[in-house]
Protein backbone atom coordinates (compact mmCIF):
# COMPACT_ATOMS: atom_id res chain seq x y z
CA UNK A 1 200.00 -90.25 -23.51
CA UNK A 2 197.59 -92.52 -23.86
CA UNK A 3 196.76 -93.13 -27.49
CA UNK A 4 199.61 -93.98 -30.50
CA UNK A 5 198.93 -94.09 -34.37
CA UNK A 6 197.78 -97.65 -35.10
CA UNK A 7 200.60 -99.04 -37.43
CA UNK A 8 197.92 -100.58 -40.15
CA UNK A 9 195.67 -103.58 -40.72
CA UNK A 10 197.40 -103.63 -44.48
CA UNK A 11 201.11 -103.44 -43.43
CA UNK A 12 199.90 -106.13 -40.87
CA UNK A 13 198.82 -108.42 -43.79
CA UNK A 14 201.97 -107.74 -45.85
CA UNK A 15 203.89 -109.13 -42.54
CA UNK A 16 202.12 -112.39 -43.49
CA UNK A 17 204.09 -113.12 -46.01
CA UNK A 18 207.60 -112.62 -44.40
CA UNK A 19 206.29 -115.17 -41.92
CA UNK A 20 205.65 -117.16 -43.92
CA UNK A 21 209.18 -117.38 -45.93
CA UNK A 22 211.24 -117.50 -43.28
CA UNK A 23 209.27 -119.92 -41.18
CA UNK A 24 209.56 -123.50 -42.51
CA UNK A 25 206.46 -124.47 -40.89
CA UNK A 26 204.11 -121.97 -42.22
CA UNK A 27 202.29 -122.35 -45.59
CA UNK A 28 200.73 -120.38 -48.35
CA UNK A 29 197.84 -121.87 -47.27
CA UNK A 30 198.31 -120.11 -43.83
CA UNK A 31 197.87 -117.33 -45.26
CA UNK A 32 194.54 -116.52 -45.75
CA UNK A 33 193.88 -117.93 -42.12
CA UNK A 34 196.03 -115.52 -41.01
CA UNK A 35 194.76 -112.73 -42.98
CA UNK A 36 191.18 -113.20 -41.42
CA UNK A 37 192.47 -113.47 -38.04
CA UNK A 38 193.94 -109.81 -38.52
CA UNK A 39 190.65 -108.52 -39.85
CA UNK A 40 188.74 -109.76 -36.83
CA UNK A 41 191.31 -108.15 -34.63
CA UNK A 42 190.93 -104.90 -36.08
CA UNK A 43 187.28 -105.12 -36.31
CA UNK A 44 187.06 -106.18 -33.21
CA UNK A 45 189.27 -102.72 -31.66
CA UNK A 46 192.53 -104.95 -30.69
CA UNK A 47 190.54 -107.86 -29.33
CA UNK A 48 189.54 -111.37 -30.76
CA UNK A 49 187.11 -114.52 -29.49
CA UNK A 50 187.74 -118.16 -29.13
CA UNK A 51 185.84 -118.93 -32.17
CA UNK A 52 188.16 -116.16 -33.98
CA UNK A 53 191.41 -117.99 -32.97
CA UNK A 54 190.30 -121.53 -33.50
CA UNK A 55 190.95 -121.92 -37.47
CA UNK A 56 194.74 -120.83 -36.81
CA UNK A 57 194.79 -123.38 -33.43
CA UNK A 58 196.77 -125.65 -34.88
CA UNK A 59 200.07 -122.78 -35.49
CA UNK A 60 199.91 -121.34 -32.15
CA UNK A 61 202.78 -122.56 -31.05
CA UNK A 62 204.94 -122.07 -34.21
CA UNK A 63 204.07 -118.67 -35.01
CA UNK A 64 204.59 -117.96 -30.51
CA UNK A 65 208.02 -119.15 -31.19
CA UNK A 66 208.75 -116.45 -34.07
CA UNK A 67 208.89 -113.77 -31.40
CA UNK A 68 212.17 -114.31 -31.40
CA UNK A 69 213.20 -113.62 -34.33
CA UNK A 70 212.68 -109.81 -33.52
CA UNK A 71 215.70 -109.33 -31.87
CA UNK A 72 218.91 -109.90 -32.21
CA UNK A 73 221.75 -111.21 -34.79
CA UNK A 74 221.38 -114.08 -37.26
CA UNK A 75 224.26 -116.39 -35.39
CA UNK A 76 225.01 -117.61 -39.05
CA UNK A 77 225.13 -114.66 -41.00
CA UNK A 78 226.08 -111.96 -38.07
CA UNK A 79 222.96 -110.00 -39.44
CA UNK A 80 219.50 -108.72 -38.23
CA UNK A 81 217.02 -111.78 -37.50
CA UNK A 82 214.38 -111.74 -40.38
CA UNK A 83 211.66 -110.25 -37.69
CA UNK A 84 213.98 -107.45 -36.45
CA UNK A 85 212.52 -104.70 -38.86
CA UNK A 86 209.01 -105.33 -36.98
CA UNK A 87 210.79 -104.18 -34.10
CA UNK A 88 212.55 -101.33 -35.30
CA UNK A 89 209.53 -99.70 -37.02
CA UNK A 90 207.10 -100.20 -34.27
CA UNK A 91 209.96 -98.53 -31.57
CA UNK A 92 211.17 -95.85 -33.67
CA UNK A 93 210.67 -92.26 -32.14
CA UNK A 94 208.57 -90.94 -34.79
CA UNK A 95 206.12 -93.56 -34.41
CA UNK A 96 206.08 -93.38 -30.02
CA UNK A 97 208.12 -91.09 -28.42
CA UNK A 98 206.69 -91.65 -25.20
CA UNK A 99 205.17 -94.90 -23.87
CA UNK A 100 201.59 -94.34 -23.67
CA UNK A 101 200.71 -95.82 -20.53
CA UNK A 102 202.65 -93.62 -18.09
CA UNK A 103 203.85 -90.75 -20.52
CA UNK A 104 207.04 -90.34 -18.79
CA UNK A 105 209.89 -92.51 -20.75
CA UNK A 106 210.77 -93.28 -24.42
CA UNK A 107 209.46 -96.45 -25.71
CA UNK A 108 212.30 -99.42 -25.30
CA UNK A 109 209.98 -102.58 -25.41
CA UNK A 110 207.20 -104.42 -27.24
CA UNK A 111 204.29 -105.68 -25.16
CA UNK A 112 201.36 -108.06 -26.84
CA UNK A 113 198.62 -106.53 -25.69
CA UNK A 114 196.68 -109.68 -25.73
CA UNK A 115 199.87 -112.00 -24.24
CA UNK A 116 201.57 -114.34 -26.48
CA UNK A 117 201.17 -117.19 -24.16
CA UNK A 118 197.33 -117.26 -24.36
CA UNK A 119 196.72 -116.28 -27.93
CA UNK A 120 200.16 -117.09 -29.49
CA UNK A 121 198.81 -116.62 -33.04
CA UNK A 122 199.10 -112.97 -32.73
CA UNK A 123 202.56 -113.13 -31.55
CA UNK A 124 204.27 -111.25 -34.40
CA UNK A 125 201.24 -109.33 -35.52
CA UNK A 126 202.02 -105.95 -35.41
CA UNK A 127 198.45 -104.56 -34.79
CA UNK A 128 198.95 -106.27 -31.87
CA UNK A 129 202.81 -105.03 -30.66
CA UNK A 130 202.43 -101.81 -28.32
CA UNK A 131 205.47 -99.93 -27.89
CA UNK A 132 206.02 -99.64 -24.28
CA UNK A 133 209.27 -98.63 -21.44
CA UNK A 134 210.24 -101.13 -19.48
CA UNK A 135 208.84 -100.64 -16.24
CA UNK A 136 204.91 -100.56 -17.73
CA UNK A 137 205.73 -103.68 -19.88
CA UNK A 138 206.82 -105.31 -16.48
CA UNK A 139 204.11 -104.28 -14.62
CA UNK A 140 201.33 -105.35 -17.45
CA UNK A 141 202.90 -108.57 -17.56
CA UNK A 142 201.10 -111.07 -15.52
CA UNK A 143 198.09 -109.06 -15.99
CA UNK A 144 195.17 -109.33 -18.07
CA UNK A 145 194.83 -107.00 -21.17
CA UNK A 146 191.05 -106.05 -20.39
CA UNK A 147 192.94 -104.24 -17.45
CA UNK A 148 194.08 -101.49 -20.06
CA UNK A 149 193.19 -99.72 -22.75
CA UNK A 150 194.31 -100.45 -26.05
CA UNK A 151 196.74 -97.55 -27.46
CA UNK A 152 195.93 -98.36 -31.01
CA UNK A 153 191.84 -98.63 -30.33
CA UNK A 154 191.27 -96.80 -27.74
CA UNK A 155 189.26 -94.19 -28.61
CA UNK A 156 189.64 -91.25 -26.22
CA UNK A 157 189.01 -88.29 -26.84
CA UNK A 158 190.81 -84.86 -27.21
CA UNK A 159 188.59 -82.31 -26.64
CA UNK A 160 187.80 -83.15 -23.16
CA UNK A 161 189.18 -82.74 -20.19
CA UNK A 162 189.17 -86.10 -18.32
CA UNK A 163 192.68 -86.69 -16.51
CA UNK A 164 192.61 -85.06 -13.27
CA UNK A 165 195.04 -84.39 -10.83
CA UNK A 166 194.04 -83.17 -7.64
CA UNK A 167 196.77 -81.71 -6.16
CA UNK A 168 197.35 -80.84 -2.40
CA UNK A 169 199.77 -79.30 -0.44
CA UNK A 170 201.70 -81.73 2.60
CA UNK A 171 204.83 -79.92 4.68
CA UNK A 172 204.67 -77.34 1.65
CA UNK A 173 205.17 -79.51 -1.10
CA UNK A 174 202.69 -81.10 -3.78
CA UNK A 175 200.93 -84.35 -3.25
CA UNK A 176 199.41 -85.41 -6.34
CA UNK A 177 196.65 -87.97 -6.96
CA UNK A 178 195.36 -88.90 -10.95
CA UNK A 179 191.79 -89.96 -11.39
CA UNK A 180 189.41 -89.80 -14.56
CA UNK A 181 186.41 -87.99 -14.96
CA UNK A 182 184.06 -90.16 -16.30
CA UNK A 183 181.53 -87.93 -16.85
CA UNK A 184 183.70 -85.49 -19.30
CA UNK A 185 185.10 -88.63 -20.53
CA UNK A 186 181.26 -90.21 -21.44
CA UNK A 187 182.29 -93.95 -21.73
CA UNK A 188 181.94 -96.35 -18.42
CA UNK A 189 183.70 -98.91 -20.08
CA UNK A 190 186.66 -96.81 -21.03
CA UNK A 191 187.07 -94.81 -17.64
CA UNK A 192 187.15 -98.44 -15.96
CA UNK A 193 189.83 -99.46 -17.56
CA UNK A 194 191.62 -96.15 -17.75
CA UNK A 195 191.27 -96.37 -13.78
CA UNK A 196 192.71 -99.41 -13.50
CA UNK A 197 195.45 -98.95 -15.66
CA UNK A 198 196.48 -95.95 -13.38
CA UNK A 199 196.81 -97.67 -10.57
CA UNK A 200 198.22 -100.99 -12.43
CA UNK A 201 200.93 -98.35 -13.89
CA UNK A 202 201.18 -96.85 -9.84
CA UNK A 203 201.23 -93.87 -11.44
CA UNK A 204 200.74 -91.53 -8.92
CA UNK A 205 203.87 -93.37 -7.24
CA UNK A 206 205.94 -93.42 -9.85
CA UNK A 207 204.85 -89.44 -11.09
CA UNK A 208 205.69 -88.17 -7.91
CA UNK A 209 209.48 -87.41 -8.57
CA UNK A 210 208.44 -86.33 -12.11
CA UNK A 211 205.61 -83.79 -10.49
CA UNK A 212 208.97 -82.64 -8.49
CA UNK A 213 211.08 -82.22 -11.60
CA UNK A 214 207.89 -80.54 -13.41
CA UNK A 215 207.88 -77.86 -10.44
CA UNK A 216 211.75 -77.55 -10.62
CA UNK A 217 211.81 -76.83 -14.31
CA UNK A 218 208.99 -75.10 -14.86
CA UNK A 219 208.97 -72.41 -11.33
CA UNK A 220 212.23 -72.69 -9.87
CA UNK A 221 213.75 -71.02 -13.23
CA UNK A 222 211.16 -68.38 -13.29
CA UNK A 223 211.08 -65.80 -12.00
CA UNK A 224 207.87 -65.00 -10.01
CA UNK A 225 207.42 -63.52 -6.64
CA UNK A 226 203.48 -62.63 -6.58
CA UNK A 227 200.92 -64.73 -6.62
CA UNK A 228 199.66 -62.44 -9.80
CA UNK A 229 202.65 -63.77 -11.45
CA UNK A 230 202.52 -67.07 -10.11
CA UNK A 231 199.04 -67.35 -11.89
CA UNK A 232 199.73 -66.02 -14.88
CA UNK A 233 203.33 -68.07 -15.18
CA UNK A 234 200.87 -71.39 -15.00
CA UNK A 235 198.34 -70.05 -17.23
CA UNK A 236 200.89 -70.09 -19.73
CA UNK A 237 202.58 -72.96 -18.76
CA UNK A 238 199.69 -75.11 -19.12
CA UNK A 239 198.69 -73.23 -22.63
CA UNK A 240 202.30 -74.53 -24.18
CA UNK A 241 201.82 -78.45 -22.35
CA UNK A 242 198.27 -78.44 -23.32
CA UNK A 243 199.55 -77.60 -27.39
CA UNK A 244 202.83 -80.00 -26.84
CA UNK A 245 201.02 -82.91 -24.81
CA UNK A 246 197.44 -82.68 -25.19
CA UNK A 247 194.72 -81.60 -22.52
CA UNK A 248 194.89 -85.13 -20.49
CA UNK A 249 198.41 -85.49 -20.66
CA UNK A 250 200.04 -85.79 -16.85
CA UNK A 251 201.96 -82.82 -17.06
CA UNK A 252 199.37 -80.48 -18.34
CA UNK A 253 196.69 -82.03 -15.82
CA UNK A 254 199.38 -81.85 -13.16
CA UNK A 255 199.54 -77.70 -14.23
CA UNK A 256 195.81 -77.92 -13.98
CA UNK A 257 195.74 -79.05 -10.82
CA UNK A 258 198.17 -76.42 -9.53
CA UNK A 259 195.78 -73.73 -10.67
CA UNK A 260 192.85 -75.35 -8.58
CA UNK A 261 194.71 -75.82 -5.74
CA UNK A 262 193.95 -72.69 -3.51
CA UNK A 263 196.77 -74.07 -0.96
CA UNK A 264 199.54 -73.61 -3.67
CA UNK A 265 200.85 -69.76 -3.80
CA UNK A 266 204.03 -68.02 -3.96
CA UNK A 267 205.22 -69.54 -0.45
CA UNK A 268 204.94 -72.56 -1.65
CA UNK A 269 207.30 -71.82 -4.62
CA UNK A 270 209.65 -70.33 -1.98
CA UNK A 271 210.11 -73.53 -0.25
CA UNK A 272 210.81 -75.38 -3.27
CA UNK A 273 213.69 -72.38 -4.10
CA UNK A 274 214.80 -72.72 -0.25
CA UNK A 275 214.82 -76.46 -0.78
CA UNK A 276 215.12 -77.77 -4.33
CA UNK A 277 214.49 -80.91 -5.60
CA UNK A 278 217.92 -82.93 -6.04
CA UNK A 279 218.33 -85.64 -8.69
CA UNK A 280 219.96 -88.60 -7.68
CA UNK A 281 220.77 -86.88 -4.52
CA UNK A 282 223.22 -84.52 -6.46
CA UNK A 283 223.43 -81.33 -8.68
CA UNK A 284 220.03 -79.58 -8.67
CA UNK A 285 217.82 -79.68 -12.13
């Protein structure tokens, strides 16, 4: 969650070139245009200026319009579009298993970070190309990209603690609410846009039937009946998420949250055995 491996300011550049043969309205002399324009982005963290743009002005449009050749069949030749590969490498599970903005589904879409409309010259640049699911690339989409941190550049990080999720107890079952600690996390600019981004995501909406499932999977299966055991059952619950996900991953901070919650005991866990979480309204998890 959060952060992926940035995919290379070199493989970028070599991306230049297939461009620039398979786009009739490109030139060698594009080239090294280009090629600057992809430095300044990845000097700049996965952001450019005006002034960094302007020398490529004149190809906005063309090089906007090669988006599409990242999906789909060649209608002449039946075979990949020459951009699919871009595509392929950027969504492949080794590269983002999970999309990095809510943490919850696998990776099906590409967002530009900064959008293709406004700064089309970084349409097929790959530095620029964040693997996200569906439902976070539709709700980024009419929104600015200084609303959300950058998973490439981004730098957050991992040995503090700064997702939170303080978790109460409502009709005996767990209300859960995400904020950052900015203090742990010891970057203003970061935590703002970390904040927004949670509520841009409506995360805590959208994690509440996956803090269900968590409980389901993770208690429901156990077998506890003390709150001795109950403890010690999260303790090592969140030792294995924290190793698997990370220390501000949702499901470990969700774990967290669970421990600090003095409302949460063994009853609790009874009620969600008495009444289980359904999926789909059918079999139980």
């Amino acid at each position: 969650m959060w952060v992926l491996n940035n995919p290379g300011l070199e493989k970028a550049k070599q991306d230049i070139d297939k461009l620039i043969k398979h786009c009739n309205k490109l030139y060698p002399t594009d080239k090294p245009l280009l090629e600057q324009l992809y430095e300044d982005y990845d000097k700049g963290q996965g952001e450019v200026t005006a002034a960094q743009l302007a020398p490529t002005a004149a190809k906005q449009s063309i090089i906007k319009n090669l988006y599409i050749k990242t999906s789909g069949k060649d209608p002449t030749t039946g075979n990949d579009k020459s951009l699919v590969y871009l595509r392929n490498e950027l969504l492949d599970p080794i590269n983002a298993e999970r999309c990095p903005y809510c943490g919850i589904n696998q990776p099906n879409q590409l967002d530009h970070y900064m959008d293709k409309s406004t700064y089309g010259q970084l349409a097929v640049c790959r530095l620029n190309l964040v693997p996200l699911c569906g439902q976070c690339n539709w709700l980024k989409s009419n929104k600015s990209y200084t609303e959300f941190m950058h998973p490439y550049y981004s730098k957050v990080r991992q040995d503090v603690t700064f997702l939170i999720a303080d978790c109460t107890i409502v009709r005996r079952r767990v209300c859960v609410k995400f904020r950052i600690d900015g203090e742990a996390l010891g970057d203003t600019a970061l935590e703002s846009r970390l904040a927004r981004q949670i509520s841009n995501m409506h995360l805590d909406k959208r994690l509440k039937m996956a803090v269900n499932e968590l409980i389901t999977n993770e208690l429901l299966r156990s077998h506890v009946r003390t709150n001795a055991d109950l403890d010690s059952s999260l303790a090592e619950i969140q030792r294995f998420n924290s190793m698997q996900y990370g220390n501000n991953d949702w499901r470990t901070a969700v774990i967290r949250g669970l421990r600090n919650c003095t409302a949460f005991d063994i009853t609790i866990v009874e009620h969600y055995r008495s009444h289980p979480h359904r999926v789909n309204g059918g079999a139980l998890l």
